[in-house]
PDB file of N, CA and C in Angstrom:
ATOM      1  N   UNK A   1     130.888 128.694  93.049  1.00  0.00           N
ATOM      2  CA  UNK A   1     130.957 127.298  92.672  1.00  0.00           C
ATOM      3  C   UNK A   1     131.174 126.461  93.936  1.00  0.00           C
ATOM      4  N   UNK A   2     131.134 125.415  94.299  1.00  0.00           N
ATOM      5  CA  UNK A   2     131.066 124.269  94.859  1.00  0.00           C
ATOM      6  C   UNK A   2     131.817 123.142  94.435  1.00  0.00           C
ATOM      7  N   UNK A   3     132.593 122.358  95.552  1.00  0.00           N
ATOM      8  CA  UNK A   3     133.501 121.646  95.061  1.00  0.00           C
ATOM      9  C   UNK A   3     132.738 120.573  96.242  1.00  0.00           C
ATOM     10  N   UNK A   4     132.107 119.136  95.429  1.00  0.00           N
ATOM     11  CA  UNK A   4     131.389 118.196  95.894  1.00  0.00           C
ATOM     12  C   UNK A   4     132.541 117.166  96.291  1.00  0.00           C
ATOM     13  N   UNK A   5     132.970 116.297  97.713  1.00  0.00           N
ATOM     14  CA  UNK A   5     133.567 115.601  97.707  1.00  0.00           C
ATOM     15  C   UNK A   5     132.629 114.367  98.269  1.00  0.00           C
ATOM     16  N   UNK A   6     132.897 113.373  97.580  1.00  0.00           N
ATOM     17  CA  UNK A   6     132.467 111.862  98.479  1.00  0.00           C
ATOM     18  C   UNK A   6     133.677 110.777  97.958  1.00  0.00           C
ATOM     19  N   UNK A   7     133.502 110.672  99.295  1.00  0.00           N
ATOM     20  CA  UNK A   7     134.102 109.169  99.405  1.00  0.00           C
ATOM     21  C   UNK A   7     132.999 107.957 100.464  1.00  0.00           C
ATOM     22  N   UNK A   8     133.433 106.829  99.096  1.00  0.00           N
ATOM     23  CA  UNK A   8     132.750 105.496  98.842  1.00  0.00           C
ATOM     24  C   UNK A   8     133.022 104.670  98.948  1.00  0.00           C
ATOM     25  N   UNK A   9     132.257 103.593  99.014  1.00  0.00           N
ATOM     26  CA  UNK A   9     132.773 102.082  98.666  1.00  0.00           C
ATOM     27  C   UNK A   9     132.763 102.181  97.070  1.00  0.00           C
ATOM     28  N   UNK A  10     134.113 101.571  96.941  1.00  0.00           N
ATOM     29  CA  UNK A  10     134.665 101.655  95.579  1.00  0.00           C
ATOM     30  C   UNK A  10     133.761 100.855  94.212  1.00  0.00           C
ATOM     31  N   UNK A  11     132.821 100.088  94.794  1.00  0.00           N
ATOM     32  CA  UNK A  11     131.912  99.196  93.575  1.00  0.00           C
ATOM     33  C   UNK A  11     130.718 100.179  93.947  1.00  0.00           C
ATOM     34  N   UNK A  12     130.732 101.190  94.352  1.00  0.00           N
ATOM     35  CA  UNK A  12     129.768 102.455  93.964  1.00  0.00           C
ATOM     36  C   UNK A  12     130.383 103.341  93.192  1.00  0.00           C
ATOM     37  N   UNK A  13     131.140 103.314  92.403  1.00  0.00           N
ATOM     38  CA  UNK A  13     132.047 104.425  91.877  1.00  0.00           C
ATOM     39  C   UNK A  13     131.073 104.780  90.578  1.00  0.00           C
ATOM     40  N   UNK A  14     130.519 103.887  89.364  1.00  0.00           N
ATOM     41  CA  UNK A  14     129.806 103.987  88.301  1.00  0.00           C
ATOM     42  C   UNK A  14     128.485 104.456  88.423  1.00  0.00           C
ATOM     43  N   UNK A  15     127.878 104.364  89.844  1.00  0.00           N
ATOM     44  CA  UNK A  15     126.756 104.553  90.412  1.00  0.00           C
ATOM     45  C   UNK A  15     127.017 106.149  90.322  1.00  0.00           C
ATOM     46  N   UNK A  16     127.489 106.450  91.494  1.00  0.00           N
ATOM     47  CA  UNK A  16     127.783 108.220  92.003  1.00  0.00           C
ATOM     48  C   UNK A  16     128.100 108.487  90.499  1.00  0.00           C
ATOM     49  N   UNK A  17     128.927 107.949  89.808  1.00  0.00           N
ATOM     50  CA  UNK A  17     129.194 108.849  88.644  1.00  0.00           C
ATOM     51  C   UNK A  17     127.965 109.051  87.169  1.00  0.00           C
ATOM     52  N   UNK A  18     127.236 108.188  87.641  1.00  0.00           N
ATOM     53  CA  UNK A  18     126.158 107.833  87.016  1.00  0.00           C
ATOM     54  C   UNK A  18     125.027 109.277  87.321  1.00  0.00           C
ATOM     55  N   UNK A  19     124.869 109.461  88.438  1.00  0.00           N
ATOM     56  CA  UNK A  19     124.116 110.143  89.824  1.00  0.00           C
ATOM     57  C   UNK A  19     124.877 111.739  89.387  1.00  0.00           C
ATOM     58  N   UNK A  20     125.969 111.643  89.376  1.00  0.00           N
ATOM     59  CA  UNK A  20     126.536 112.928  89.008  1.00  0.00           C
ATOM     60  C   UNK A  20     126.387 113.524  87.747  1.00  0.00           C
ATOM     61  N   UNK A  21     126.481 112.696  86.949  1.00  0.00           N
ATOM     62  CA  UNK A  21     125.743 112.977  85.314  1.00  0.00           C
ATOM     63  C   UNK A  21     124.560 113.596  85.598  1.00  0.00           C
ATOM     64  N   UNK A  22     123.365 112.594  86.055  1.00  0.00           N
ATOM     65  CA  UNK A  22     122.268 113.161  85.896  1.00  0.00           C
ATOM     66  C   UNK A  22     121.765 114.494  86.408  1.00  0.00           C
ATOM     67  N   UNK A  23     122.437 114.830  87.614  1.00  0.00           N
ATOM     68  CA  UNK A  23     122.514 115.969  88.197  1.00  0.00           C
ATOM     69  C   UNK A  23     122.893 117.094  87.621  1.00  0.00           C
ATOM     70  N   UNK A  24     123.733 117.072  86.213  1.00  0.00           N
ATOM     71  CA  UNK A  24     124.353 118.195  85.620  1.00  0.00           C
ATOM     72  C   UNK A  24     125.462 118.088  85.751  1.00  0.00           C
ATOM     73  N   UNK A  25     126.350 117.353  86.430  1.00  0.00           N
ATOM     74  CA  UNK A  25     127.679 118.046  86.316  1.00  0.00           C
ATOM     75  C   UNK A  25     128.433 117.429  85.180  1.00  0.00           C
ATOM     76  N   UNK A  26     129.489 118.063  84.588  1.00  0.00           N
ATOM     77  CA  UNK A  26     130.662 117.771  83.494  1.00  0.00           C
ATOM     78  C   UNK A  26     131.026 117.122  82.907  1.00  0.00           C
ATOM     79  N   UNK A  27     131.678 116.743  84.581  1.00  0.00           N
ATOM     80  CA  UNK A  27     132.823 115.738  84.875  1.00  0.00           C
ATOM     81  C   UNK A  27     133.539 115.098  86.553  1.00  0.00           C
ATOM     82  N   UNK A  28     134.664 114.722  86.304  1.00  0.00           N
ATOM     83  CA  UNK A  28     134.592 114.560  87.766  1.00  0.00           C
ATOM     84  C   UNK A  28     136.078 113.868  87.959  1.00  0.00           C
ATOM     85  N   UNK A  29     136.577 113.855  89.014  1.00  0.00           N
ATOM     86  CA  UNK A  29     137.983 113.288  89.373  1.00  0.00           C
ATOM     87  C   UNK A  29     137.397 112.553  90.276  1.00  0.00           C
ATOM     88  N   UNK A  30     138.425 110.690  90.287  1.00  0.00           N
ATOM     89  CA  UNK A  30     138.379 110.090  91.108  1.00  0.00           C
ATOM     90  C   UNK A  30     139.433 109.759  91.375  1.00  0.00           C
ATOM     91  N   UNK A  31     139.595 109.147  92.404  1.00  0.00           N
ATOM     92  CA  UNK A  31     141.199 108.466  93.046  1.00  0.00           C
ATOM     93  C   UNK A  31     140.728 107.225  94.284  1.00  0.00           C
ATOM     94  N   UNK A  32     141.533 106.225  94.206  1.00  0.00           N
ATOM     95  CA  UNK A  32     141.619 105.472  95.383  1.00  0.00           C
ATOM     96  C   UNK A  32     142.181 105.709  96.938  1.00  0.00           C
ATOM     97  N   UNK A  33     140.946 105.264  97.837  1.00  0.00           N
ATOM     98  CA  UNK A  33     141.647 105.552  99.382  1.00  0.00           C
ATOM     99  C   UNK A  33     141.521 105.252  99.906  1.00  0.00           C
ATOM    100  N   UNK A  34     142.266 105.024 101.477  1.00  0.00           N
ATOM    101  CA  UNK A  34     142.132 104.612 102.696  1.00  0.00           C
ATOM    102  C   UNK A  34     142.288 105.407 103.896  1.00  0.00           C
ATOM    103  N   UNK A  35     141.752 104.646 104.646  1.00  0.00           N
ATOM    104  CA  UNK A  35     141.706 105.284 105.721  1.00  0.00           C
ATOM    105  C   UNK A  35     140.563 104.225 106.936  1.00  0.00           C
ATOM    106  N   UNK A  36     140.431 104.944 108.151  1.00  0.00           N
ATOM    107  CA  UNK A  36     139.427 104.269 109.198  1.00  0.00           C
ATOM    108  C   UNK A  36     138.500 105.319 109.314  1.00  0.00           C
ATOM    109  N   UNK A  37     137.743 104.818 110.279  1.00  0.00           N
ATOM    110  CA  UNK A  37     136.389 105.173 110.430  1.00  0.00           C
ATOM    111  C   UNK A  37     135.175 104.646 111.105  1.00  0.00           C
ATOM    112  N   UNK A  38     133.911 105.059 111.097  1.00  0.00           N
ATOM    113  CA  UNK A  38     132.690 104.472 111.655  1.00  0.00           C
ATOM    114  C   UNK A  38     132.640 103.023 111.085  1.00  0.00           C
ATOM    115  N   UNK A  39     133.029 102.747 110.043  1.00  0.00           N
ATOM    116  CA  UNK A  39     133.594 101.149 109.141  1.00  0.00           C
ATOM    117  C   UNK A  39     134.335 100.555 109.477  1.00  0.00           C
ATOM    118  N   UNK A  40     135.088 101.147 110.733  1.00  0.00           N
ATOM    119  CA  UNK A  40     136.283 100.835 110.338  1.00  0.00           C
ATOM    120  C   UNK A  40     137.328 100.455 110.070  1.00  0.00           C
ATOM    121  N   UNK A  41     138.604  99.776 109.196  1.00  0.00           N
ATOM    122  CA  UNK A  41     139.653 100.063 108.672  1.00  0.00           C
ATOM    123  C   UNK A  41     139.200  99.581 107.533  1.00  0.00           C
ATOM    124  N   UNK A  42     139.535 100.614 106.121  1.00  0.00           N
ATOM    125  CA  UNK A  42     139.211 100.807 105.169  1.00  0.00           C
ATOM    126  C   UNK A  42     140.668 100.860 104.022  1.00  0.00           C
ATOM    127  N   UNK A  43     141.103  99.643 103.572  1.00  0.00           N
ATOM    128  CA  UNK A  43     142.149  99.736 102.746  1.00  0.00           C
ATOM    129  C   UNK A  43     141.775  99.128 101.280  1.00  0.00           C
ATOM    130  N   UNK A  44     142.481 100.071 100.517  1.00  0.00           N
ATOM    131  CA  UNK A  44     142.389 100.391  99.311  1.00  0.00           C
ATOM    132  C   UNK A  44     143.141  99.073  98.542  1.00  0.00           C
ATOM    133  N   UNK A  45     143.671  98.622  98.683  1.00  0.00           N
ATOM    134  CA  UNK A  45     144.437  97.456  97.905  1.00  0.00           C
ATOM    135  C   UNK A  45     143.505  95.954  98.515  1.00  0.00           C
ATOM    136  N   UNK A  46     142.035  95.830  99.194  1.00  0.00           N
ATOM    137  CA  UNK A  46     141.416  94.723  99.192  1.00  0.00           C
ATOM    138  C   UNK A  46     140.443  95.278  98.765  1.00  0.00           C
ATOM    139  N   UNK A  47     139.840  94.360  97.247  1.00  0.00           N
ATOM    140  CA  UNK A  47     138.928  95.422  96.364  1.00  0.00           C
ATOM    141  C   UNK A  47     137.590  95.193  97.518  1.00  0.00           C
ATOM    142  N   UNK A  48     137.018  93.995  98.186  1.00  0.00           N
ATOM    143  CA  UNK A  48     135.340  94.116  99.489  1.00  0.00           C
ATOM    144  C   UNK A  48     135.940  95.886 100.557  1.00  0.00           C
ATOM    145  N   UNK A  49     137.025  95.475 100.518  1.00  0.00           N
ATOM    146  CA  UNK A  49     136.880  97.045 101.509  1.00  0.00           C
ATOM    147  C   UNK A  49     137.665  98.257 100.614  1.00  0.00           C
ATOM    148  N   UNK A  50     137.665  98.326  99.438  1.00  0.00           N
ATOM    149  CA  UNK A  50     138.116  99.879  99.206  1.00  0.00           C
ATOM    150  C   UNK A  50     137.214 100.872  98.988  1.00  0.00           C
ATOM    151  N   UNK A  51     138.118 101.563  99.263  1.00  0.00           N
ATOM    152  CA  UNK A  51     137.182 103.049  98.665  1.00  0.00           C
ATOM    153  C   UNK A  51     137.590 104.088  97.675  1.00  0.00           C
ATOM    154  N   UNK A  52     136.989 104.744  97.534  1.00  0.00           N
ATOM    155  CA  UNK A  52     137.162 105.589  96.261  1.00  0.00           C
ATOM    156  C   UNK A  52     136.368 107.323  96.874  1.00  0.00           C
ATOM    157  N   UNK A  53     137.355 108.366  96.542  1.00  0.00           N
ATOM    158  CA  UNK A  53     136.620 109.707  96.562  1.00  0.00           C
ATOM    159  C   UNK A  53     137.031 110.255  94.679  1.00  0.00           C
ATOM    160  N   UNK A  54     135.798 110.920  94.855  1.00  0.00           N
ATOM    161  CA  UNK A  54     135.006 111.408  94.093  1.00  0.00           C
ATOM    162  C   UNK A  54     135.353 113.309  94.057  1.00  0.00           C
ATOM    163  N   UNK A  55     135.629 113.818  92.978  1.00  0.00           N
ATOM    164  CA  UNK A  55     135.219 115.617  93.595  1.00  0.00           C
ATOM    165  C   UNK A  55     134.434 115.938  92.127  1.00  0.00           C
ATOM    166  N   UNK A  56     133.791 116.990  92.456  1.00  0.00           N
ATOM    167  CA  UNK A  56     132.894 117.567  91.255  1.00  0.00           C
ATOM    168  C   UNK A  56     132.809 118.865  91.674  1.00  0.00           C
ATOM    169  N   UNK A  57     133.440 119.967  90.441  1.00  0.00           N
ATOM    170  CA  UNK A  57     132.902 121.058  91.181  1.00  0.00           C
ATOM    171  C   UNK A  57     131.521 121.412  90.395  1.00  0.00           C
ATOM    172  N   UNK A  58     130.999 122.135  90.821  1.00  0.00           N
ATOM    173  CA  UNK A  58     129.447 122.187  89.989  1.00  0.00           C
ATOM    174  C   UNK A  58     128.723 123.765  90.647  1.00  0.00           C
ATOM    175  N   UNK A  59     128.017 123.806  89.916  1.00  0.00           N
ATOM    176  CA  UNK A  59     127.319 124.976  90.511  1.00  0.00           C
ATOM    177  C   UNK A  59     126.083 124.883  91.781  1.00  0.00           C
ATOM    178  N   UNK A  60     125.918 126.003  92.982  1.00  0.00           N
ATOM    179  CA  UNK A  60     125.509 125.229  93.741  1.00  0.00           C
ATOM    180  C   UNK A  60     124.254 124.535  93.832  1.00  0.00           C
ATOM    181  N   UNK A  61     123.550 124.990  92.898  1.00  0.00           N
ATOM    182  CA  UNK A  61     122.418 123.600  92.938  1.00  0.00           C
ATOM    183  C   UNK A  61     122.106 122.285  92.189  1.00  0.00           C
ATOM    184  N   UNK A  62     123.131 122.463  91.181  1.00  0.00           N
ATOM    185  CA  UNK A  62     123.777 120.760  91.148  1.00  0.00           C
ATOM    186  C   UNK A  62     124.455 120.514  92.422  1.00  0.00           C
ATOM    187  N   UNK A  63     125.432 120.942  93.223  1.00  0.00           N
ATOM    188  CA  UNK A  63     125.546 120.450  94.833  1.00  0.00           C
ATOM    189  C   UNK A  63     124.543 119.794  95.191  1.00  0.00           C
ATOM    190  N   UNK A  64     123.239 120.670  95.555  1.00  0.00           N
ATOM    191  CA  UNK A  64     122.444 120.733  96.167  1.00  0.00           C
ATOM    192  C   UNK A  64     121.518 118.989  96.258  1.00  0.00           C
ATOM    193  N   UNK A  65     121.701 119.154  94.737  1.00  0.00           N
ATOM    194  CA  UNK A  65     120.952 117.954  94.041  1.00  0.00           C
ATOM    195  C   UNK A  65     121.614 116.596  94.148  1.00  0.00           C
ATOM    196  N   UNK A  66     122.887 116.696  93.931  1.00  0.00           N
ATOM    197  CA  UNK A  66     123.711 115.314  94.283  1.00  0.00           C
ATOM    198  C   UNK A  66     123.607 115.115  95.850  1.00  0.00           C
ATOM    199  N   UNK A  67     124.130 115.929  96.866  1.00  0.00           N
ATOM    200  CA  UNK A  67     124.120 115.717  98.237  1.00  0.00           C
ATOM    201  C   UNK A  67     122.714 115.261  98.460  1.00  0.00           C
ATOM    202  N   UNK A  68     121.598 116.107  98.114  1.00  0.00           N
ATOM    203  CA  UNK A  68     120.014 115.295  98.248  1.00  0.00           C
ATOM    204  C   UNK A  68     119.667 113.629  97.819  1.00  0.00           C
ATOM    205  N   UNK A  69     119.998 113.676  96.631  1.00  0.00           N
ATOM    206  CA  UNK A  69     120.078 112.016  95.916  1.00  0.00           C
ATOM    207  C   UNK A  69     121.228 111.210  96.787  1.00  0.00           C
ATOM    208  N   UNK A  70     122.533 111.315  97.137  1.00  0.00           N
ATOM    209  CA  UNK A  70     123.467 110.657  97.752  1.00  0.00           C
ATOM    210  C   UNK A  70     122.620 110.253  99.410  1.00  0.00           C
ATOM    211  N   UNK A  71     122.006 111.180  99.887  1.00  0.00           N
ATOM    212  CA  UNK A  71     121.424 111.344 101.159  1.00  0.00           C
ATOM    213  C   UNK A  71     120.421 110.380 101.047  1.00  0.00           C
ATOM    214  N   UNK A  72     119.412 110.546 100.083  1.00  0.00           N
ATOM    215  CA  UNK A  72     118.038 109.973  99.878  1.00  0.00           C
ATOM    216  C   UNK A  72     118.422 108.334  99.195  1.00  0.00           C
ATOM    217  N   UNK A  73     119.747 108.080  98.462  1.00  0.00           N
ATOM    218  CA  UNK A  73     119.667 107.439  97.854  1.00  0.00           C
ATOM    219  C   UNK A  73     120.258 105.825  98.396  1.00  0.00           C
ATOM    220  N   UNK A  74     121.306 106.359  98.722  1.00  0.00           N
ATOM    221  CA  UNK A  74     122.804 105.567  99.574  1.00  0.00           C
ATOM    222  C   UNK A  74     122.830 105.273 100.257  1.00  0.00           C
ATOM    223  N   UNK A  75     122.796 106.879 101.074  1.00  0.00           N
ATOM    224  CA  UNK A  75     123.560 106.972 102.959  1.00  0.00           C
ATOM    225  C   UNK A  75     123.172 105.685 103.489  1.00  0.00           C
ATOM    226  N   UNK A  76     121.765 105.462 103.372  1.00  0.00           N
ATOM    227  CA  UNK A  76     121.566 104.196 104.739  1.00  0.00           C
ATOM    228  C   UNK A  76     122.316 102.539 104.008  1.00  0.00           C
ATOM    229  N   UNK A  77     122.543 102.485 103.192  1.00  0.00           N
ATOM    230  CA  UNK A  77     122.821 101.091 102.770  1.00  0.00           C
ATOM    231  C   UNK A  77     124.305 100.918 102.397  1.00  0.00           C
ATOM    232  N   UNK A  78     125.014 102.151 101.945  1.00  0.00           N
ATOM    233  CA  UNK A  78     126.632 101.951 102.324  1.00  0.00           C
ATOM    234  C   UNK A  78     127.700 102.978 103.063  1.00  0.00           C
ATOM    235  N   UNK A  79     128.422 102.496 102.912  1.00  0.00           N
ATOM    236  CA  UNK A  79     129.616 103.317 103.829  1.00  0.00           C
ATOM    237  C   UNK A  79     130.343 104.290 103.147  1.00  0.00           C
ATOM    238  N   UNK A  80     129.621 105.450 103.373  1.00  0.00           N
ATOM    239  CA  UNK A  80     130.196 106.639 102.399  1.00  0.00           C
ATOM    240  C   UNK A  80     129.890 107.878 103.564  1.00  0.00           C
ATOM    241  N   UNK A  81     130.175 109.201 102.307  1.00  0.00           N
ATOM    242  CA  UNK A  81     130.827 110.475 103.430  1.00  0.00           C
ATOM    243  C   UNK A  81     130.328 111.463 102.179  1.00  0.00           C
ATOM    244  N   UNK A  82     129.614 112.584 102.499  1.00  0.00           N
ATOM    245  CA  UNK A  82     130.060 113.475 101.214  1.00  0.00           C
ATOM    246  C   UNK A  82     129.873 115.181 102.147  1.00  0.00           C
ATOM    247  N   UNK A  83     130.635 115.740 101.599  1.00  0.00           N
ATOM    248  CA  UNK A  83     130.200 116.955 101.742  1.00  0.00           C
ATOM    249  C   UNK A  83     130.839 117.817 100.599  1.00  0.00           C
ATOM    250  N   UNK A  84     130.234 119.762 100.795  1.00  0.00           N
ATOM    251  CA  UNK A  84     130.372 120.310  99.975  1.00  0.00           C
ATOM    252  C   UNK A  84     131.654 121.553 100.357  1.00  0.00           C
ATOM    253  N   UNK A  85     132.204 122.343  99.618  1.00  0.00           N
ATOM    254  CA  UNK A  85     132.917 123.405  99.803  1.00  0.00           C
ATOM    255  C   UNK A  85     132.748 124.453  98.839  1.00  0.00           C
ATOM    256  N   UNK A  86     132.955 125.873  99.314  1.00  0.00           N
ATOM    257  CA  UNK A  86     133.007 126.817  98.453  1.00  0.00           C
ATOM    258  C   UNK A  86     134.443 126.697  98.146  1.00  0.00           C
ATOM    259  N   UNK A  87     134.699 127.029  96.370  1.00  0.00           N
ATOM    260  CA  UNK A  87     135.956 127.272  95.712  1.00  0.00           C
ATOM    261  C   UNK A  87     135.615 128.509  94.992  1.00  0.00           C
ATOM    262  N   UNK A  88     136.978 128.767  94.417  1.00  0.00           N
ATOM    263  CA  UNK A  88     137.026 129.808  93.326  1.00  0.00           C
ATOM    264  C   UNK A  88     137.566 129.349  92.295  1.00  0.00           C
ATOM    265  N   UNK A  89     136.967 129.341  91.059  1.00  0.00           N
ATOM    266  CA  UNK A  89     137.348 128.451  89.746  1.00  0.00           C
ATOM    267  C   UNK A  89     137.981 129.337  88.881  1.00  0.00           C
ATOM    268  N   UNK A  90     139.005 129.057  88.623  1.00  0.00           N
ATOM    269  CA  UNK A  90     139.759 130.411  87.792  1.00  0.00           C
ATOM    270  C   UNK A  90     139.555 130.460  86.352  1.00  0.00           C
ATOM    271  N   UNK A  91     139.151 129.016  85.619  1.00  0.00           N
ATOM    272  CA  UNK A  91     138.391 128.755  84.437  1.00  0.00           C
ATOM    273  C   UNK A  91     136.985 128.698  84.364  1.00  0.00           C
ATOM    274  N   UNK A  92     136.031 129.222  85.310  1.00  0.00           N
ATOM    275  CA  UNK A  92     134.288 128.589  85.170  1.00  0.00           C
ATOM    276  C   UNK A  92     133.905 128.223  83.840  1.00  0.00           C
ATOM    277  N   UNK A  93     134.049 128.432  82.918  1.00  0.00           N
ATOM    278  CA  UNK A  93     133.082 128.622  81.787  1.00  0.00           C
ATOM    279  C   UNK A  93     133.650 126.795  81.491  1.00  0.00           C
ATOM    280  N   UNK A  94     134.364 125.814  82.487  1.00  0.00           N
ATOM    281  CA  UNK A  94     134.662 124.600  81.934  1.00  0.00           C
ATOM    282  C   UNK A  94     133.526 123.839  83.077  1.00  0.00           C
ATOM    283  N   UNK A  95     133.263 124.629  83.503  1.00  0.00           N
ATOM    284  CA  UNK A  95     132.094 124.068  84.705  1.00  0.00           C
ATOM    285  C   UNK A  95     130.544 124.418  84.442  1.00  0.00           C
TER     286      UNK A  95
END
């Protein structure tokens, strides 16, 4: 399994989760964040600059498929980050 993380500009949040549906996956955890960067300073309590990460774990070619669409879709027009990780899911059959 694969554990998808991005972090966004936060008025992309319905989008990616939109994007993540179609791709197959579940479900998904989000949370608010900050931090700096190539953007940067990125704080979470002014809604023009917050951000938001995202995780999905999914199987790896739903990965495959969100990181492709996020790449093809986004990357050049906002300020986001995603990458993938191998996990071990101790429940799969909820994934």
């Amino acid at each position: 399994m694969k554990l998808v993380t991005i972090v966004c500009e936060a008025i992309l949040e319905e989008r990616v989760v939109e994007l993540l549906r179609e791709a197959g996956a579940h479900g998904h955890t989000a949370f608010p964040v900050h931090g700096s960067g190539g953007q940067g300073e990125r704080h979470a309590d002014i809604s023009e600059t917050a951000n938001v990460q995202l995780q999905v774990i999914v199987k790896p070619a739903v990965a495959e498929t969100v990181l492709a669409r996020l790449q093809g879709e986004l990357f050049q027009q906002y300020a986001m980050v995603a990458y993938e990780s191998d996990v071990r899911v101790l429940r799969p059959d909820k994934f």
